[in-house]
Protein backbone atom coordinates (compact mmCIF):
# COMPACT_ATOMS: atom_id res chain seq x y z
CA UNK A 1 0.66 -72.23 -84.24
CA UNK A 2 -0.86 -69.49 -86.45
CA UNK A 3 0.25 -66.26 -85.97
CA UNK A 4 -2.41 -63.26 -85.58
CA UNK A 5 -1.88 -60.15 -87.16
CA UNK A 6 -1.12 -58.03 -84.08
CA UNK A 7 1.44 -60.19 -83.35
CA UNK A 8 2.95 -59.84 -86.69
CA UNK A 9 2.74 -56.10 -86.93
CA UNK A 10 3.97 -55.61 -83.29
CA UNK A 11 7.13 -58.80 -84.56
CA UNK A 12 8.04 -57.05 -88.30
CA UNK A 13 6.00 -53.52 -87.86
CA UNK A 14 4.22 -53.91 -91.05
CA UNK A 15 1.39 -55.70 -92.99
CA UNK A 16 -0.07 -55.60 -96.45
CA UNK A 17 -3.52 -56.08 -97.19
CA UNK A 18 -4.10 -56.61 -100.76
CA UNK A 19 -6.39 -55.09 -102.97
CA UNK A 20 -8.17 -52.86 -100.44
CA UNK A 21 -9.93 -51.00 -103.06
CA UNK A 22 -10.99 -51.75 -106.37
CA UNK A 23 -13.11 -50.85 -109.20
CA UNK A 24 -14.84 -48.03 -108.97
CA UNK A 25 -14.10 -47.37 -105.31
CA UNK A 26 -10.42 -46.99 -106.96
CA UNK A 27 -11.33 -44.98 -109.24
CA UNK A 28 -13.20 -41.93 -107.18
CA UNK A 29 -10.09 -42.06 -104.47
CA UNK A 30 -7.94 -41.86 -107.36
CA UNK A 31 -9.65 -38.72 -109.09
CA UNK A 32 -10.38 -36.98 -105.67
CA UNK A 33 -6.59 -36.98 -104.92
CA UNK A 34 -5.66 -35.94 -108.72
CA UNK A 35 -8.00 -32.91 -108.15
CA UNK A 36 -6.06 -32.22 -105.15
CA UNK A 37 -2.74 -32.58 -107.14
CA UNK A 38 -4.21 -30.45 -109.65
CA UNK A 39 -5.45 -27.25 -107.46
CA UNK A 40 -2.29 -27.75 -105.29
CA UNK A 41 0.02 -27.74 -108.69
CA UNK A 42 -1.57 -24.70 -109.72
CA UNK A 43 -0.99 -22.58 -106.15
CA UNK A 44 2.23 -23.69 -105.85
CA UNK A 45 3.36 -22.78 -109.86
CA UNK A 46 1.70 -19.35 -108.69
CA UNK A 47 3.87 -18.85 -105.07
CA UNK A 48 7.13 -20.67 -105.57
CA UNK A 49 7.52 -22.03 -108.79
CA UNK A 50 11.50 -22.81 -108.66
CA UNK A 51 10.50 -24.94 -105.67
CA UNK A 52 10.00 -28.86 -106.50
CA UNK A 53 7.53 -31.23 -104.21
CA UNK A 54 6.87 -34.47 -103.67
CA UNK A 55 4.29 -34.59 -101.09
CA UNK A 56 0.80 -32.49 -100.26
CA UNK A 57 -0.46 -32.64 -96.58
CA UNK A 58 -3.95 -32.17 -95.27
CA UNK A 59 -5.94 -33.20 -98.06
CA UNK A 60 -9.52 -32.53 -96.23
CA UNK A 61 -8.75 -28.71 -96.46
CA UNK A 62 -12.32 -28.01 -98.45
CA UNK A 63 -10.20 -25.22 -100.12
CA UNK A 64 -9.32 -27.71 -102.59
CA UNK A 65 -12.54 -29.36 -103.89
CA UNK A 66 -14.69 -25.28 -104.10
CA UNK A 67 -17.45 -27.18 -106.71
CA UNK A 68 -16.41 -30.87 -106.54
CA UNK A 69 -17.92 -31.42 -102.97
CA UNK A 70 -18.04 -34.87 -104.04
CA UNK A 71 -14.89 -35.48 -104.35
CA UNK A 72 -14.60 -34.45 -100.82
CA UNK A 73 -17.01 -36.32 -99.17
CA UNK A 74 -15.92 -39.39 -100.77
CA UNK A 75 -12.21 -38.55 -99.08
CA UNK A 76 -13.14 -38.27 -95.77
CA UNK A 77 -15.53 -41.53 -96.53
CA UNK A 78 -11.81 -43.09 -97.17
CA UNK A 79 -10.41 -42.38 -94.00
CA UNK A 80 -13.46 -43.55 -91.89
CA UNK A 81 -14.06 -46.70 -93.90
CA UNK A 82 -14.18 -49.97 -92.12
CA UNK A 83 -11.15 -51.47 -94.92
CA UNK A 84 -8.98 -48.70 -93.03
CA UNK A 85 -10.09 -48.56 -89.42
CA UNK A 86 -10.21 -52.08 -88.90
CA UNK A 87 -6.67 -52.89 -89.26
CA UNK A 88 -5.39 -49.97 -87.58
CA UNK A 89 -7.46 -50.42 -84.73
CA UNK A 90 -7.16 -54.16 -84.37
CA UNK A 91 -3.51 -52.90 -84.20
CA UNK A 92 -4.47 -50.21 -81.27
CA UNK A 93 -6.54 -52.60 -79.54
CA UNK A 94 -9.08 -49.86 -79.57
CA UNK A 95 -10.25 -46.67 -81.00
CA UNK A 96 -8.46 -44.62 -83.51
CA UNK A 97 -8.32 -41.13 -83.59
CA UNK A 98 -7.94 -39.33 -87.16
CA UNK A 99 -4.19 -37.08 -87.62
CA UNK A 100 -3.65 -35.93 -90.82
CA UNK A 101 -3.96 -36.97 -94.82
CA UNK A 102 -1.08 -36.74 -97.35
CA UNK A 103 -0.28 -37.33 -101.05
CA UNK A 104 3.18 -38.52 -102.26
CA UNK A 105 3.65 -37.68 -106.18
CA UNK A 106 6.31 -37.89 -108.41
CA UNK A 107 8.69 -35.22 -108.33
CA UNK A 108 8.59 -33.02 -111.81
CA UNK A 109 12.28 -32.00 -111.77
CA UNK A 110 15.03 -34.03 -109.45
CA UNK A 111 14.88 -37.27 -108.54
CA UNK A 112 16.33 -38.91 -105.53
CA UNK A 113 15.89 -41.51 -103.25
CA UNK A 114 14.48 -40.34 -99.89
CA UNK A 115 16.59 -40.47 -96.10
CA UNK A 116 15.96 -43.19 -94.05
CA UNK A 117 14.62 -41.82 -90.64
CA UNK A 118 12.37 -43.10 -88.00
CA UNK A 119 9.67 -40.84 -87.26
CA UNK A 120 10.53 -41.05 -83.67
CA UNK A 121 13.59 -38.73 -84.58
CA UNK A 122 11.93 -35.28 -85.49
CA UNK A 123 10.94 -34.90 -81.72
CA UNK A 124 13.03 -36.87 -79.82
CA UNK A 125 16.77 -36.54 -78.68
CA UNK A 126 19.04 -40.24 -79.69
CA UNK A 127 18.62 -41.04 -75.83
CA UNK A 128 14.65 -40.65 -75.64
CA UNK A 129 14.23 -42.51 -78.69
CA UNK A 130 15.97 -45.59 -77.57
CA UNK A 131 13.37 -45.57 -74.60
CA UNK A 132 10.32 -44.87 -76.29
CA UNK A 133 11.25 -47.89 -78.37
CA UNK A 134 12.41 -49.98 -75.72
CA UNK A 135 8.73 -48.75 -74.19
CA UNK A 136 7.13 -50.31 -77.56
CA UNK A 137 9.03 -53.50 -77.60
CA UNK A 138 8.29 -54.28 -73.66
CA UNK A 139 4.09 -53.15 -73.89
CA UNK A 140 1.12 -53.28 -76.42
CA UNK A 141 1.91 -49.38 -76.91
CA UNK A 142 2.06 -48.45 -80.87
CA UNK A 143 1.02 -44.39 -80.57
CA UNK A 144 0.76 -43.96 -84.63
CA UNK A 145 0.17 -45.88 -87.72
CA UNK A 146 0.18 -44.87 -91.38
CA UNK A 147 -1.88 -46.32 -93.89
CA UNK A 148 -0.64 -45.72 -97.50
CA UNK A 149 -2.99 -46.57 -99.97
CA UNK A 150 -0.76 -46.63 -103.53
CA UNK A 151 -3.40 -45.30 -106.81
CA UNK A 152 -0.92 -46.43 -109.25
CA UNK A 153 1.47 -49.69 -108.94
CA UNK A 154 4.25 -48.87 -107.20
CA UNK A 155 7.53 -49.71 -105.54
CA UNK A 156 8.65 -46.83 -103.75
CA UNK A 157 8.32 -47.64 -99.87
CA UNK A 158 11.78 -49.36 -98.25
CA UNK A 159 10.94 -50.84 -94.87
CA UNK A 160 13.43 -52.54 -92.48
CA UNK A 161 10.95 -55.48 -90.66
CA UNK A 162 11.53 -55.97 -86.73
CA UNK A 163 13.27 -52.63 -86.88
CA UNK A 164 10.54 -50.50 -84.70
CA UNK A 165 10.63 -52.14 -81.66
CA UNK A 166 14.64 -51.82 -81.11
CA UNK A 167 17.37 -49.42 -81.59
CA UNK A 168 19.77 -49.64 -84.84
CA UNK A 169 22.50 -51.60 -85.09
CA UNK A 170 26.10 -50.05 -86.04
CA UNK A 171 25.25 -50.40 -89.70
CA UNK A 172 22.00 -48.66 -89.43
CA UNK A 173 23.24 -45.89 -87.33
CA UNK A 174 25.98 -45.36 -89.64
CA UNK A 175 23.91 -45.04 -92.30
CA UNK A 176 20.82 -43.26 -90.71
CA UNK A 177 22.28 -40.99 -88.31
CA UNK A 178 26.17 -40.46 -88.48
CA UNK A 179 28.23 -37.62 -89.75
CA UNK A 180 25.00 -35.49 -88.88
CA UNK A 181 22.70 -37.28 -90.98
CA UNK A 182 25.39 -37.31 -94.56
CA UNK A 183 24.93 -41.04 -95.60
CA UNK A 184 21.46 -41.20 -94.88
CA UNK A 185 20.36 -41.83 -98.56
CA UNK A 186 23.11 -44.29 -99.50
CA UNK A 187 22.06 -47.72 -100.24
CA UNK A 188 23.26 -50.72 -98.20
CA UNK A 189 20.81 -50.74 -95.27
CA UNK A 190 20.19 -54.22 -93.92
CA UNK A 191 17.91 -56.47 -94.23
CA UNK A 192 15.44 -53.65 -96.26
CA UNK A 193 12.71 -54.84 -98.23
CA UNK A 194 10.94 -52.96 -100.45
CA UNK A 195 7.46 -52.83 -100.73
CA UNK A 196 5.72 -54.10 -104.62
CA UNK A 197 2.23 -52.39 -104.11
CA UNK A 198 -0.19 -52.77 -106.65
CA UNK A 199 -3.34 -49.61 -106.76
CA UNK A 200 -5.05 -50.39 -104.29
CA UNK A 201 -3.27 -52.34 -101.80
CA UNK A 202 -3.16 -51.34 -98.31
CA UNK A 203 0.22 -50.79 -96.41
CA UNK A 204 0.43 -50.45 -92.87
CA UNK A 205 3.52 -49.83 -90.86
CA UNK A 206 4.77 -48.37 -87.85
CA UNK A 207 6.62 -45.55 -88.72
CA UNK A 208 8.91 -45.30 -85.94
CA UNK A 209 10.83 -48.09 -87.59
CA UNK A 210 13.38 -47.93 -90.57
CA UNK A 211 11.50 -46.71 -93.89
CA UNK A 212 12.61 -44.14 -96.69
CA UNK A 213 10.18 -43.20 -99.67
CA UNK A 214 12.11 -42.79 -103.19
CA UNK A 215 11.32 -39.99 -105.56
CA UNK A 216 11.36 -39.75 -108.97
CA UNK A 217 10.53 -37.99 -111.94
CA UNK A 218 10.37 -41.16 -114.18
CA UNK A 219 8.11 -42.99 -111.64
CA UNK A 220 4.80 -42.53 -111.55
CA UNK A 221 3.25 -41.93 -108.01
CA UNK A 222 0.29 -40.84 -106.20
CA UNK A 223 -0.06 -42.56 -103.05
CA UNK A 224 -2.69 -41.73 -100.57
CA UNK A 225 -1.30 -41.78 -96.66
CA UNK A 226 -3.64 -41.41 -93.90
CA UNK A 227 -2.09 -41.12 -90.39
CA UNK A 228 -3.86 -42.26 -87.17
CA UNK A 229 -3.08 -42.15 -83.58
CA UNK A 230 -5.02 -44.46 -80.20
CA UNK A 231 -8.19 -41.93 -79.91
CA UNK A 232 -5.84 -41.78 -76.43
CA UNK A 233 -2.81 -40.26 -78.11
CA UNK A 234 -2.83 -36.43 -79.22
CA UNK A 235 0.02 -34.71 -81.26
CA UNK A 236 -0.21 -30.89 -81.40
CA UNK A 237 2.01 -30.15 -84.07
CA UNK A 238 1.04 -29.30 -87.34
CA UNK A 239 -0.05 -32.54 -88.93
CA UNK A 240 -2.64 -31.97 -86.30
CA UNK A 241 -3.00 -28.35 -87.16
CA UNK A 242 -6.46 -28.41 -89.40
CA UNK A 243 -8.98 -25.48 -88.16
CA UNK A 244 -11.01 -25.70 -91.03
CA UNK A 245 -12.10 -28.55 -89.73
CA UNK A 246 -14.57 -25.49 -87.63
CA UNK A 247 -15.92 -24.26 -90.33
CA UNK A 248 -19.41 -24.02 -91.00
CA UNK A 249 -20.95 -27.48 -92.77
CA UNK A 250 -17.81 -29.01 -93.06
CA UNK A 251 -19.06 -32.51 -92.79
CA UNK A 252 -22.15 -31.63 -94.65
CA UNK A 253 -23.12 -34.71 -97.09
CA UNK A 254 -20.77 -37.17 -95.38
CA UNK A 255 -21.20 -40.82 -94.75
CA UNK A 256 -22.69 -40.95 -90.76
CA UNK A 257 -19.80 -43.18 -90.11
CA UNK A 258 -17.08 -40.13 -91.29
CA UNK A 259 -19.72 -37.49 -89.22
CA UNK A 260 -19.16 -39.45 -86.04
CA UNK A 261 -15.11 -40.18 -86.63
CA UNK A 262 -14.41 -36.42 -87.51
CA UNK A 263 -16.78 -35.68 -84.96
CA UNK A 264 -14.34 -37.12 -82.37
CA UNK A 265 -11.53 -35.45 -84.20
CA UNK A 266 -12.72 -32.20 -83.79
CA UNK A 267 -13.83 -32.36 -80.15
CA UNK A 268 -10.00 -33.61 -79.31
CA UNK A 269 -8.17 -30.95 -81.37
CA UNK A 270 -10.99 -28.00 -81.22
CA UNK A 271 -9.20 -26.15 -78.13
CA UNK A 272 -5.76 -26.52 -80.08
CA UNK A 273 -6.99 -25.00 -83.24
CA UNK A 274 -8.70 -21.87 -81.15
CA UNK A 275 -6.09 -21.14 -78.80
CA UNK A 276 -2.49 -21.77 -80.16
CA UNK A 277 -0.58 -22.05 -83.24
CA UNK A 278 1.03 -24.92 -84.43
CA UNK A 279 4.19 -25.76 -83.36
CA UNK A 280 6.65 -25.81 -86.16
């Protein structure tokens, strides 16, 4: 009996979906998000330039595309398009509500492989985490997906299948979690696979199972992430955290489709953005 893809993501916590984009569809994602890399380059060099980065969040800030509105509309095409959304709400059984963009590059001055972490453990104490993913493994709930979208060929994502719907086992605490988080960019993890992406190709996984991105200066990268959450699941945190999503023709020239979806976006969030910070 053939296996559907919910059941496959909700088994392993992952699927592929080749060739997502192509052609020139490739192309404009690909020279929207190396404008981004560009203006962001150029204010960090100018604030902190002994720092080093790897990753640029919240893409759709409009501060970044000032005279390539293009650009812009054609990003937040990407994360309403149909080739996205469908897979990540088959996966939800239902709407999706928009969270946050991001941009993993190469790093330009140390390399290193990244931590393995579940996402789950940023806001959850060891004993709250086991439930929540006892919670996922015993219900249809999945409360966040991320869709990384590679613009170059790449082999940088590590992903530990059927890991996101149980707790670790000895070996994968050890290495994840023990000594307060020293080994927990050693090698050894087991059963990891990681993921051959060619530009293009779609990844989605569940990030509250075992993953780790890898980093280096001699590997090209630029890899387009957009997170989602149920439209009934809200985070307010700082991935979450986008009021210039307010300002004045901010969806101006977009696709009717992206209107509507940031539409909802906005709506959910607007009270957060007007009325509190974002929590660190």
């Amino acid at each position: 009996m053939s296996v559907s893809p919910y059941q496959r993501f909700k088994q392993e916590g992952y699927l592929v979906y080749p060739q997502l984009y192509e052609g020139g569809q490739l192309a404009l994602i690909r020279e929207a998000c190396l404008h981004v890399l560009e203006r962001y380059t150029a204010e960090h060099d100018s604030q902190r330039p002994e720092e080093d980065f790897h990753v640029i969040r919240h893409l759709n800030d409009p501060k970044w595309f000032a005279g390539r509105e293009d650009l812009f509309r054609a990003l937040l095409d990407t994360v309403a398009d149909p080739r996205c959304l469908g897979p990540v709400e088959h996966i939800f059984r239902g709407p999706s509500l928009f969270r946050c963009t991001s941009l993993f590059v190469a790093p330009r001055k140390i390399s290193k492989d990244g931590d393995w972490h579940r996402d789950s453990q940023f806001a959850h104490a060891e004993e709250e985490e086991k439930r929540i993913l006892r919670d996922i493994r015993d219900s249809d709930l999945v409360d966040g997906l991320q869709m990384q979208i590679p613009l170059y060929d790449n082999a940088d994502i590590e992903y530990v299948p059927y890991s996101a719907n149980r707790y670790d086992s000895p070996e994968e605490y050890y290495i994840r979690l023990a000594d307060g988080w020293s080994h927990n960019r050693e090698e050894g993890m087991p059963n990891a696979i990681r993921m051959h992406l060619q530009a293009g190709d779609g990844l989605i996984f569940n990030p509250y199972g075992l993953h780790r991105g890898r980093y280096h200066t001699d590997k090209p990268r630029l890899t387009l992430m957009l997170t989602y959450t149920p439209e009934s699941c809200t985070f307010r945190d700082t991935f979450s955290n986008q009021p210039w999503c307010l300002n004045e023709g901010y969806l101006d020239g977009v696709s009717a489709r992206a209107r509507a979806y940031f539409q909802e976006f906005i709506r959910t969030y607007r009270d957060f953005w007007t009325e509190s910070p974002a929590t660190p």
